[in-house]
PDB file of N, CA and C in Angstrom:
ATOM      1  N   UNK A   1       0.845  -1.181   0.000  1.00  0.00           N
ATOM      2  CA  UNK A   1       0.000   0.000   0.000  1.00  0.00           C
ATOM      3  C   UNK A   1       0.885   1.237   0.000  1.00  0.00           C
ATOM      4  N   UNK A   2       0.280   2.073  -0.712  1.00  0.00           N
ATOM      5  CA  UNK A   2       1.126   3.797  -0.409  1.00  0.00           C
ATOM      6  C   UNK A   2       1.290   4.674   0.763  1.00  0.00           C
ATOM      7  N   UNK A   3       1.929   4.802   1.067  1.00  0.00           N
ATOM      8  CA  UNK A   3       2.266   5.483   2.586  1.00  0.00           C
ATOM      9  C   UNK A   3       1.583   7.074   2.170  1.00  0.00           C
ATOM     10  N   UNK A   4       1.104   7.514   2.994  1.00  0.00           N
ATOM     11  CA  UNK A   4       0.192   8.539   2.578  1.00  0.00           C
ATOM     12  C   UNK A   4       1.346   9.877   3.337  1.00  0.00           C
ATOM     13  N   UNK A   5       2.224  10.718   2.913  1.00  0.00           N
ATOM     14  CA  UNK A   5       2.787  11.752   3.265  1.00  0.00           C
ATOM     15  C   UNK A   5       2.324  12.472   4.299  1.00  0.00           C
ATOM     16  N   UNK A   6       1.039  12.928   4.254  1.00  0.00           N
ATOM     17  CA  UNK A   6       0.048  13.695   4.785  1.00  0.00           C
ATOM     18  C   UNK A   6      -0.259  13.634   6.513  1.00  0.00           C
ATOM     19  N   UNK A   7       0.011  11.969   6.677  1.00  0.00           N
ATOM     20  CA  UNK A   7      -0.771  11.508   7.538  1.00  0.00           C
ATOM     21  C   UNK A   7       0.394  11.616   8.658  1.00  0.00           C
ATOM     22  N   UNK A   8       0.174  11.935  10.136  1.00  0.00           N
ATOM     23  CA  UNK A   8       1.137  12.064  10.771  1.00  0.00           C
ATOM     24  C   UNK A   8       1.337  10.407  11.506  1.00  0.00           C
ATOM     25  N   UNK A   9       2.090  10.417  11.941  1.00  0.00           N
ATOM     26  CA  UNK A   9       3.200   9.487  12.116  1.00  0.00           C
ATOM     27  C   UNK A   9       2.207   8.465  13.589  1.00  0.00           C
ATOM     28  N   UNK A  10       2.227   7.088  13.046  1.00  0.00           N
ATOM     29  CA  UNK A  10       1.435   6.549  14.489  1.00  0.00           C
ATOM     30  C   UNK A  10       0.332   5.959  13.919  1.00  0.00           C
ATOM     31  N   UNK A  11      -0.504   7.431  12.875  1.00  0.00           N
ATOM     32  CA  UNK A  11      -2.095   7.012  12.744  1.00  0.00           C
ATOM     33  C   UNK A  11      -2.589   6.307  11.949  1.00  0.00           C
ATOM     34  N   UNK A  12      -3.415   5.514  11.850  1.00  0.00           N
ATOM     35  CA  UNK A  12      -3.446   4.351  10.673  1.00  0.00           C
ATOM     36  C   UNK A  12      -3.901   4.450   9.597  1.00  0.00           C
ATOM     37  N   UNK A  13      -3.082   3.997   8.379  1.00  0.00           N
ATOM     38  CA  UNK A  13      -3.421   4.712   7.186  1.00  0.00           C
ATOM     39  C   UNK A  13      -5.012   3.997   6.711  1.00  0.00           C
ATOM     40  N   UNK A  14      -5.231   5.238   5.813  1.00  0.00           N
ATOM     41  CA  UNK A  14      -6.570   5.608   5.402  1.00  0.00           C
ATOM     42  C   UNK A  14      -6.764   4.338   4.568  1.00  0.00           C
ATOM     43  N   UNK A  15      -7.956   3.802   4.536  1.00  0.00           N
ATOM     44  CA  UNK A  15      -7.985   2.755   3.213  1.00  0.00           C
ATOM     45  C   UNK A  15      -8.720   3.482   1.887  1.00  0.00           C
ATOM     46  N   UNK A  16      -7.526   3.215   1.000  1.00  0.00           N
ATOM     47  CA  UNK A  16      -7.433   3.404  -0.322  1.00  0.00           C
ATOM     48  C   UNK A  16      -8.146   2.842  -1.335  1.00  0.00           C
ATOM     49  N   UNK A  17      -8.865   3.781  -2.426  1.00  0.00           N
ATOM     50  CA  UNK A  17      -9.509   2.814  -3.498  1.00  0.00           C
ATOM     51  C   UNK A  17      -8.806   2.198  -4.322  1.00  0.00           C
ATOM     52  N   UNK A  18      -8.610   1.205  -4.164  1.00  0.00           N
ATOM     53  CA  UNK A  18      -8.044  -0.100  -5.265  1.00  0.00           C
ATOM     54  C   UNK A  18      -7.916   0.576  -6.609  1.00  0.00           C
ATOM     55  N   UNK A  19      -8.652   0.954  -7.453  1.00  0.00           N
ATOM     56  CA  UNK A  19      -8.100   1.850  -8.657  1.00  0.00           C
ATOM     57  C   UNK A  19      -7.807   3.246  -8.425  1.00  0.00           C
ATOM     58  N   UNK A  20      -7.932   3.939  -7.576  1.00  0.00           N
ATOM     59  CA  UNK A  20      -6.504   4.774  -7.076  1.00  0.00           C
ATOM     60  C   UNK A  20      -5.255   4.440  -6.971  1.00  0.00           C
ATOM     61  N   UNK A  21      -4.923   3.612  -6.607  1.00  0.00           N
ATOM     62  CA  UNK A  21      -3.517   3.227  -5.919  1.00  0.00           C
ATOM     63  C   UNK A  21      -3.048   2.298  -7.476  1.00  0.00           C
ATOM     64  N   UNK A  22      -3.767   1.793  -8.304  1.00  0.00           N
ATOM     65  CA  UNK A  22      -3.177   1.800  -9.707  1.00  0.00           C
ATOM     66  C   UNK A  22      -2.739   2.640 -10.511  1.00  0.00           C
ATOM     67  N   UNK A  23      -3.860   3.616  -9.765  1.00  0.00           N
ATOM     68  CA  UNK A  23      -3.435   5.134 -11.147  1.00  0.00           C
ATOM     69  C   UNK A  23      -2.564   5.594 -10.201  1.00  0.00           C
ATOM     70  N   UNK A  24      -2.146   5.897  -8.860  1.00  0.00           N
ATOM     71  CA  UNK A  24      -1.483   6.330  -8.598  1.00  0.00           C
ATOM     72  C   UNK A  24       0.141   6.277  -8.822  1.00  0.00           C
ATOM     73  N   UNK A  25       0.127   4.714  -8.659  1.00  0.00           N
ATOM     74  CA  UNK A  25       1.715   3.925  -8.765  1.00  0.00           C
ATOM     75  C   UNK A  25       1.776   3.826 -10.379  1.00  0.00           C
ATOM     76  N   UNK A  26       0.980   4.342 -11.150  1.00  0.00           N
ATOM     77  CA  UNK A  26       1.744   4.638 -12.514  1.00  0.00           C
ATOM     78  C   UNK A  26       1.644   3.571 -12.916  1.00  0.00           C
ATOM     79  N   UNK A  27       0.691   2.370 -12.866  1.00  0.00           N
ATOM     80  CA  UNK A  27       1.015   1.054 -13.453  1.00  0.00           C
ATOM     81  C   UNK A  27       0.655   1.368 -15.914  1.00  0.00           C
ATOM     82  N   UNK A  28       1.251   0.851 -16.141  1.00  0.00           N
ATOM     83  CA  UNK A  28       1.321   1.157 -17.203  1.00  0.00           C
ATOM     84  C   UNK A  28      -0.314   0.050 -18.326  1.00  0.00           C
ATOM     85  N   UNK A  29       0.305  -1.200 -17.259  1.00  0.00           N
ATOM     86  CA  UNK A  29      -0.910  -1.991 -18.182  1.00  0.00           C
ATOM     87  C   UNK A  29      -2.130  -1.393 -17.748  1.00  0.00           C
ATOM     88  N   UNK A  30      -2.794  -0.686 -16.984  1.00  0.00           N
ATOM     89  CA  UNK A  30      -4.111  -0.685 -16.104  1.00  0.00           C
ATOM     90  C   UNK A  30      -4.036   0.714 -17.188  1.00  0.00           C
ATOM     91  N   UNK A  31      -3.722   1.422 -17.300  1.00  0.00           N
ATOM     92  CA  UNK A  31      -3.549   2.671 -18.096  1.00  0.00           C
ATOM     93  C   UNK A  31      -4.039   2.642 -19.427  1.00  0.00           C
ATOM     94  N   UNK A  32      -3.332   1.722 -19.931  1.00  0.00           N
ATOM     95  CA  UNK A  32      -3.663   0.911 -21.310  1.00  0.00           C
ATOM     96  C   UNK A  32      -4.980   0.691 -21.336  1.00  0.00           C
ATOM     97  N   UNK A  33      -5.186  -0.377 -20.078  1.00  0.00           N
ATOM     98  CA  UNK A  33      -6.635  -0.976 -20.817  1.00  0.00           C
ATOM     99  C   UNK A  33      -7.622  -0.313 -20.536  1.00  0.00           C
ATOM    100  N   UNK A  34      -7.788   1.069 -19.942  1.00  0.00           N
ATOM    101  CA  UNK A  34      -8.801   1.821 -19.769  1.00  0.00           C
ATOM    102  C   UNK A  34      -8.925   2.981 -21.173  1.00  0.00           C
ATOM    103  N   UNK A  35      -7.535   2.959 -21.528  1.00  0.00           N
ATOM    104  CA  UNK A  35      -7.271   3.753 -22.940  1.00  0.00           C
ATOM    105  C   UNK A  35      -7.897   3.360 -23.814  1.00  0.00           C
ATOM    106  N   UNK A  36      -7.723   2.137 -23.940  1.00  0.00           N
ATOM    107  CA  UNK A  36      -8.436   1.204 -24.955  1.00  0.00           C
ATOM    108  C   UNK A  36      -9.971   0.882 -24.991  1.00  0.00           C
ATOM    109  N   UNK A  37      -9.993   0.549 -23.837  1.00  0.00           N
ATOM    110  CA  UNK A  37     -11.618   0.481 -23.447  1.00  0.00           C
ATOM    111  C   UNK A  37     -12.408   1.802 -23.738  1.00  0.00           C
ATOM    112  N   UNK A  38     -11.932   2.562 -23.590  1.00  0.00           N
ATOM    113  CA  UNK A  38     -12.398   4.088 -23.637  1.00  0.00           C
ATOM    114  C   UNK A  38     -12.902   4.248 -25.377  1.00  0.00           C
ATOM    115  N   UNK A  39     -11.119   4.538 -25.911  1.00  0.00           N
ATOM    116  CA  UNK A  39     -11.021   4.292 -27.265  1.00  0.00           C
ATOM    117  C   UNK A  39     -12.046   3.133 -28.258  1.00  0.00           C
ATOM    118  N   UNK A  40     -12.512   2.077 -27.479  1.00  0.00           N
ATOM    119  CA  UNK A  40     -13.041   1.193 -28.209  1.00  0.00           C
ATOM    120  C   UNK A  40     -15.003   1.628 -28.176  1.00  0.00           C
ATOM    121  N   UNK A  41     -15.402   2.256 -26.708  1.00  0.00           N
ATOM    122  CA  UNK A  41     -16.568   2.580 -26.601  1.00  0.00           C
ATOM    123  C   UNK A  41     -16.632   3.712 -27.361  1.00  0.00           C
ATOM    124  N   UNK A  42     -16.091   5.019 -27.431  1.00  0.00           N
ATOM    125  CA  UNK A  42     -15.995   6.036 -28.168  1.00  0.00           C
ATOM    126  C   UNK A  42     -16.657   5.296 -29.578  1.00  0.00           C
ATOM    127  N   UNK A  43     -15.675   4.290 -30.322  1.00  0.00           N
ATOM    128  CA  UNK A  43     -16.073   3.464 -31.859  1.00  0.00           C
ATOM    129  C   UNK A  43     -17.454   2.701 -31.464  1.00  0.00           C
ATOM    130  N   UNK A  44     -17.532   2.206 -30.704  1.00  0.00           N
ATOM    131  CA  UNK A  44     -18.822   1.647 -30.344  1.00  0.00           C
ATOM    132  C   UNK A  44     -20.099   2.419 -30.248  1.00  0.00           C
ATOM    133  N   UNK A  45     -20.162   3.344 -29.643  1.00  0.00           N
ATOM    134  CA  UNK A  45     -21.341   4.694 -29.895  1.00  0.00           C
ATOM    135  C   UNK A  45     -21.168   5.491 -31.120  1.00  0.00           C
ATOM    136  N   UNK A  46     -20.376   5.627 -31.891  1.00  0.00           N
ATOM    137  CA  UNK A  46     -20.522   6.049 -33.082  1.00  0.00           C
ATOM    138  C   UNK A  46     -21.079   5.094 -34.267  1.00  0.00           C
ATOM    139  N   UNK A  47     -20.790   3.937 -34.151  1.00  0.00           N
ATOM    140  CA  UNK A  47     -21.465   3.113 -35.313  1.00  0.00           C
ATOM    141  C   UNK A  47     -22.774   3.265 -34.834  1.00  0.00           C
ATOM    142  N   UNK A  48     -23.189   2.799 -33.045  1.00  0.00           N
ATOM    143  CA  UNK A  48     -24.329   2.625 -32.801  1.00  0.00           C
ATOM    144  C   UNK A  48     -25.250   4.221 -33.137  1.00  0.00           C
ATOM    145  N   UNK A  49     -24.556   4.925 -33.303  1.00  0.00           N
ATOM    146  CA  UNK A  49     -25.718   6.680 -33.764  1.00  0.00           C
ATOM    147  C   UNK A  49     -25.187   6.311 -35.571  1.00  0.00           C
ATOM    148  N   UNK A  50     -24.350   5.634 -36.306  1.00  0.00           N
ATOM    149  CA  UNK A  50     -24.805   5.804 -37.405  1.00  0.00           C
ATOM    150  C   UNK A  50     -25.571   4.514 -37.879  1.00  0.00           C
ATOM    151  N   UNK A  51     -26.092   3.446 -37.238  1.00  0.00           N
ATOM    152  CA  UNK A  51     -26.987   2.836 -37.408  1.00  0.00           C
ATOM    153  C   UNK A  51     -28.223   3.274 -37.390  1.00  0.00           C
ATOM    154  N   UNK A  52     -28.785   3.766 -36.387  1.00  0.00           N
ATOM    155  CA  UNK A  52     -29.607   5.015 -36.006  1.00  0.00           C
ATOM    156  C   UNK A  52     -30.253   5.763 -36.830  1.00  0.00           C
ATOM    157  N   UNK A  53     -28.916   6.386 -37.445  1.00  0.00           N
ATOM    158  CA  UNK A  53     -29.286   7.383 -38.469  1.00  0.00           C
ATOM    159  C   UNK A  53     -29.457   6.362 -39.807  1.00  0.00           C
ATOM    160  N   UNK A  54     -29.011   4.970 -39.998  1.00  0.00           N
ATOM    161  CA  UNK A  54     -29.614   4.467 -41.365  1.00  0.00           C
ATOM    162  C   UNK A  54     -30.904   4.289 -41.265  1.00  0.00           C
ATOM    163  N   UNK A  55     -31.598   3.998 -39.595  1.00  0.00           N
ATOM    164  CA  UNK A  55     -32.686   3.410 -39.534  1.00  0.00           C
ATOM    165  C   UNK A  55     -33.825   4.265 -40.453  1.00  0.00           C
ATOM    166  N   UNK A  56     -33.801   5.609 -40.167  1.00  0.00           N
ATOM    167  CA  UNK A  56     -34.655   6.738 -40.378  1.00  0.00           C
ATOM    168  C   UNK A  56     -34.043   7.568 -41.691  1.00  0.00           C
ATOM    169  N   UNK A  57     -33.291   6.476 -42.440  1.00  0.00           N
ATOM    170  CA  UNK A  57     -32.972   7.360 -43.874  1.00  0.00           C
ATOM    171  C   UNK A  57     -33.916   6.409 -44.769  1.00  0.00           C
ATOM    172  N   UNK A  58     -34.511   7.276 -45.884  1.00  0.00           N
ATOM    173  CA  UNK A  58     -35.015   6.597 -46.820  1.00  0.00           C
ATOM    174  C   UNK A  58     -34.183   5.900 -47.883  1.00  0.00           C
ATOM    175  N   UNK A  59     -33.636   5.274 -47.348  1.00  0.00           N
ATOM    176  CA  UNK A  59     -32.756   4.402 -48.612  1.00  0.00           C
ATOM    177  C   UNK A  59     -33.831   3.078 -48.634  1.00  0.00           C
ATOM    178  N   UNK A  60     -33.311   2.372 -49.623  1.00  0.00           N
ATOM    179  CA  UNK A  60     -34.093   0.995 -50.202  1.00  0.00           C
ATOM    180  C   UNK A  60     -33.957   0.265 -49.110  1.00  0.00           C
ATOM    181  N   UNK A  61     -34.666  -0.937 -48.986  1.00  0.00           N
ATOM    182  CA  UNK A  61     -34.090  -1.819 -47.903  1.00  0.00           C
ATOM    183  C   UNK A  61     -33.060  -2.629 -48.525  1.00  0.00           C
ATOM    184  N   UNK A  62     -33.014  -2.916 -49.768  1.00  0.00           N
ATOM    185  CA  UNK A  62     -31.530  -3.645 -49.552  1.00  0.00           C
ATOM    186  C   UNK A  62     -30.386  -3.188 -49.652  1.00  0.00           C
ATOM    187  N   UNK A  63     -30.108  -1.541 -49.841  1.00  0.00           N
ATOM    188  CA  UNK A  63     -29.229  -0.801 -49.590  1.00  0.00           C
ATOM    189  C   UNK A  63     -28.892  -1.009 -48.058  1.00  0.00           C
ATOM    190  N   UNK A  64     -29.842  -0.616 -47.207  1.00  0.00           N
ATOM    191  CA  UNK A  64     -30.092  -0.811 -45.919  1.00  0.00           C
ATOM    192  C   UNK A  64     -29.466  -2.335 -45.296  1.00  0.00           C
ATOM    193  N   UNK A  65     -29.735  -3.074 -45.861  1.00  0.00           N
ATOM    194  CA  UNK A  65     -29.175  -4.607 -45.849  1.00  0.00           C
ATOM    195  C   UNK A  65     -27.647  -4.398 -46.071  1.00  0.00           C
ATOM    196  N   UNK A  66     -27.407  -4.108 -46.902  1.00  0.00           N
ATOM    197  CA  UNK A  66     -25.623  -4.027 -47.493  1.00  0.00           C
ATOM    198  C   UNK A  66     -24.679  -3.356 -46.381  1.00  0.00           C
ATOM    199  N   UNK A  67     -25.562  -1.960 -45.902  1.00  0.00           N
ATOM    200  CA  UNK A  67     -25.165  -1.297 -44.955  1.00  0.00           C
ATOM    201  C   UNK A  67     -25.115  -1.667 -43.580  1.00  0.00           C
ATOM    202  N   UNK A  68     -26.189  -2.448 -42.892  1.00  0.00           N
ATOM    203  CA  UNK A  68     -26.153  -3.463 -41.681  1.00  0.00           C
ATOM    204  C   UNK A  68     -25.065  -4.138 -41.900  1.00  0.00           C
ATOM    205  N   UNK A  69     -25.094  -5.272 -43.260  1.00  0.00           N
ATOM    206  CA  UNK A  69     -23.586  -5.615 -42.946  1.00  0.00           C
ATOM    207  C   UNK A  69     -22.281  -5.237 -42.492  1.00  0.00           C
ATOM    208  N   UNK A  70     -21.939  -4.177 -43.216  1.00  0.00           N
ATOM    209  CA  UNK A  70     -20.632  -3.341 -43.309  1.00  0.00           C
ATOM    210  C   UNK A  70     -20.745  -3.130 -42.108  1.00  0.00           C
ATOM    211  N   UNK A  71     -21.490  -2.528 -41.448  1.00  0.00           N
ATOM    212  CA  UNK A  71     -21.887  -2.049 -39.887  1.00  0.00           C
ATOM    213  C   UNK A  71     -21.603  -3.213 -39.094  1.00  0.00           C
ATOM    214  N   UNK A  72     -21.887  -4.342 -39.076  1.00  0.00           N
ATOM    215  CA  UNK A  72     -21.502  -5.343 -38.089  1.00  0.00           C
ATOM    216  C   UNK A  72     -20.420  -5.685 -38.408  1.00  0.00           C
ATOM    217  N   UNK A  73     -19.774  -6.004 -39.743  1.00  0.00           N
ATOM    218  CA  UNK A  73     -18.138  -6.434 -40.057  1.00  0.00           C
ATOM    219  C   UNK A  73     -17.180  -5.473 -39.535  1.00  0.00           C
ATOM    220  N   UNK A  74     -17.947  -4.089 -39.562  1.00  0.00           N
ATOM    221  CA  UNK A  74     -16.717  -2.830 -38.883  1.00  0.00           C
ATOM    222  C   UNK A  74     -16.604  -3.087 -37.569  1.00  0.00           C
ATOM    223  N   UNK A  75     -17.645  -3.575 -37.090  1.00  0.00           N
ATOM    224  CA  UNK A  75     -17.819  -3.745 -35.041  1.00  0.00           C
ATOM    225  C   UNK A  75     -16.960  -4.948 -34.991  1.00  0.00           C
ATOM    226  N   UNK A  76     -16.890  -5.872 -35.674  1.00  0.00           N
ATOM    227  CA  UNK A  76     -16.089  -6.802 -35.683  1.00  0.00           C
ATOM    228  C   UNK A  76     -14.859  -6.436 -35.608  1.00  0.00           C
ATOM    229  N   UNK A  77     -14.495  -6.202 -36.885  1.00  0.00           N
ATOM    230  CA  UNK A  77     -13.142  -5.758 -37.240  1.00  0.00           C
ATOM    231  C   UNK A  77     -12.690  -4.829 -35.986  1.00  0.00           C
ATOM    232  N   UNK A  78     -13.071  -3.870 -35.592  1.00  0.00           N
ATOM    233  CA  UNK A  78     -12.718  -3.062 -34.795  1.00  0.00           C
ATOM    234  C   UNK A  78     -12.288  -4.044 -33.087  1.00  0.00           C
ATOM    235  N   UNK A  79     -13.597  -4.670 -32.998  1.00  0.00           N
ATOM    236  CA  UNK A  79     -13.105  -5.006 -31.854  1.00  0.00           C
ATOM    237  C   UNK A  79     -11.571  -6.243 -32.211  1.00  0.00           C
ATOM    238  N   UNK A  80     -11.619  -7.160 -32.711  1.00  0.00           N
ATOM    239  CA  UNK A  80     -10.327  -7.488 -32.947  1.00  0.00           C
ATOM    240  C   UNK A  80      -9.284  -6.695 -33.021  1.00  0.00           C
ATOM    241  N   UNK A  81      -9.361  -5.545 -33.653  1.00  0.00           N
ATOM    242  CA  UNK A  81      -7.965  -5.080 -33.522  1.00  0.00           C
ATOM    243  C   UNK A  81      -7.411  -4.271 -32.574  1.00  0.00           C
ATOM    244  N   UNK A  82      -8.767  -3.918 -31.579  1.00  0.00           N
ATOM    245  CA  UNK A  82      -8.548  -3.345 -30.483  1.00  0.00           C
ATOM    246  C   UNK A  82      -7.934  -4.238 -29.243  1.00  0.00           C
ATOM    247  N   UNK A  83      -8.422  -5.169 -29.123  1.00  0.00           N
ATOM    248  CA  UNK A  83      -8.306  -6.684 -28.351  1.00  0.00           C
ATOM    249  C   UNK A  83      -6.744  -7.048 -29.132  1.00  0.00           C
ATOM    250  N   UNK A  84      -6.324  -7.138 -30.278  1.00  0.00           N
ATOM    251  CA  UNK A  84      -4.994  -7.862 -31.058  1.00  0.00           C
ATOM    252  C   UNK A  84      -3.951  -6.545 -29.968  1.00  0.00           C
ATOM    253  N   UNK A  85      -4.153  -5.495 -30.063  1.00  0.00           N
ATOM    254  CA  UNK A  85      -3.319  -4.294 -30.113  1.00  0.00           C
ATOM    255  C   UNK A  85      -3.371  -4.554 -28.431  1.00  0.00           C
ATOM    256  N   UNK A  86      -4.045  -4.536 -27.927  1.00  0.00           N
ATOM    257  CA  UNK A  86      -4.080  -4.235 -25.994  1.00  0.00           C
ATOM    258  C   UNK A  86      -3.257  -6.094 -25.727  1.00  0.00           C
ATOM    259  N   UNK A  87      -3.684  -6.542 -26.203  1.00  0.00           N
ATOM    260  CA  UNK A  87      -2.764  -8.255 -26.109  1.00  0.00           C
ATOM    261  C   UNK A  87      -1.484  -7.603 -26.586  1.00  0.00           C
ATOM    262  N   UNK A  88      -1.190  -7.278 -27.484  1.00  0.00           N
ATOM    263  CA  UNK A  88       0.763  -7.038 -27.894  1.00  0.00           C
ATOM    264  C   UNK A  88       1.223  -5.926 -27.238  1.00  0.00           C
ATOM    265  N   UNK A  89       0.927  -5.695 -26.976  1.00  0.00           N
ATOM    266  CA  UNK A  89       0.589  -4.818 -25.495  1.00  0.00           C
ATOM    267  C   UNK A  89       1.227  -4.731 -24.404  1.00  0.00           C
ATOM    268  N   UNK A  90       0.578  -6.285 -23.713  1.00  0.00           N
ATOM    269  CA  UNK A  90       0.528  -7.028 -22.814  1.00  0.00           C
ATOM    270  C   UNK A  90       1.620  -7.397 -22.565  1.00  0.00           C
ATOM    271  N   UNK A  91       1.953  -8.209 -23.975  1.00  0.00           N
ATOM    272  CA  UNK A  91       3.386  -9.038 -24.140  1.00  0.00           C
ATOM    273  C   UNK A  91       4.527  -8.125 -23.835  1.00  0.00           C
ATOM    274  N   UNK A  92       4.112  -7.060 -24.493  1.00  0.00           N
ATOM    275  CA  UNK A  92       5.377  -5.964 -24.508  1.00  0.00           C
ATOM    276  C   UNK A  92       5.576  -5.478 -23.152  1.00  0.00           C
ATOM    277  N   UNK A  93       4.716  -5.611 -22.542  1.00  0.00           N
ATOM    278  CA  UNK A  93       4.948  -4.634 -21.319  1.00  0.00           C
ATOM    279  C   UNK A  93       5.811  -6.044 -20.124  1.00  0.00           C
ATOM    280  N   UNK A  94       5.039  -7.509 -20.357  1.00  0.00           N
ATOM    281  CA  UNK A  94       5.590  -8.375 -19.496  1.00  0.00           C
ATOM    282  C   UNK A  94       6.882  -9.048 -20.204  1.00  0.00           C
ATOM    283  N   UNK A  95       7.546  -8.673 -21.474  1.00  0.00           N
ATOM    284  CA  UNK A  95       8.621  -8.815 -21.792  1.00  0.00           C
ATOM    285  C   UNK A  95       9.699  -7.822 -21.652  1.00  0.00           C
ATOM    286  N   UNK A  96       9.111  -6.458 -21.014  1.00  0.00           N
ATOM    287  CA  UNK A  96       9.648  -5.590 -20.493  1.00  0.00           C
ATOM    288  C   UNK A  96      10.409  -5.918 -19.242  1.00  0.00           C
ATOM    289  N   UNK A  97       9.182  -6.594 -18.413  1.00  0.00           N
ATOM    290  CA  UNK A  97       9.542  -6.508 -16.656  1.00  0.00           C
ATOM    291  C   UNK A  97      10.142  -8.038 -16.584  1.00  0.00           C
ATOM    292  N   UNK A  98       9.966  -8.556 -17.544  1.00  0.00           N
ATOM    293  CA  UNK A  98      10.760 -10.159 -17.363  1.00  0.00           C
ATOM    294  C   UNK A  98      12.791  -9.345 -17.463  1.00  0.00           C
ATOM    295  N   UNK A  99      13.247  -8.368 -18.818  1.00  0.00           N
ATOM    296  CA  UNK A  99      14.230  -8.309 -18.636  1.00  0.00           C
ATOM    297  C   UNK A  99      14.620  -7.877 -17.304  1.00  0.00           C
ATOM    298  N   UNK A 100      14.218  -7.035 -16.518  1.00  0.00           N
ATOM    299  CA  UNK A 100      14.728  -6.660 -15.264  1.00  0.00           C
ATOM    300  C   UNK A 100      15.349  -7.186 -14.477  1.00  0.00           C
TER     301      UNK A 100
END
């Protein structure tokens, strides 16, 4: 746990929120995957408002069809490469702390 500066000497330290004391100590993977997670919902609410907006366009329905697709292959695609990228990542960061 982090020794709290603040606190005078004797008194028992404060209990800390568990993702404080990650962000605090600078951990690098926990950083990442909230980056990512972030980064990946950001792409996730944007397809989901331009689905939205196909619902209520007058295009044909099988234009509409072509476009659902593309729309679910991009959610796909996206999440794989978000998930590929936070995994090499991973590696990199625990092939980091293995040289030490």
């Amino acid at each position: 746990m982090i020794e709290n500066d603040l606190q005078p000497e004797g008194s028992k330290p404060r209990p800390r929120n568990f993702l404080i004391e990650l962000w605090i100590e600078n951990r690098g993977l926990f950083k990442e995957l909230l980056k990512h997670i972030l980064i990946f919902a950001i792409f996730v609410v944007s397809l989901t408002l331009l689905h939205e907006v196909l619902e209520f366009s007058s295009l044909p329905p099988d234009r509409k069809d072509a476009l659902d697709k593309i729309h679910f292959y991009m959610s796909v695609v996206a999440l794989v490469i978000f998930s590929t990228s936070f995994m090499i990542k991973v590696i990199i960061f625990e092939y980091k702390d293995m040289k030490k």
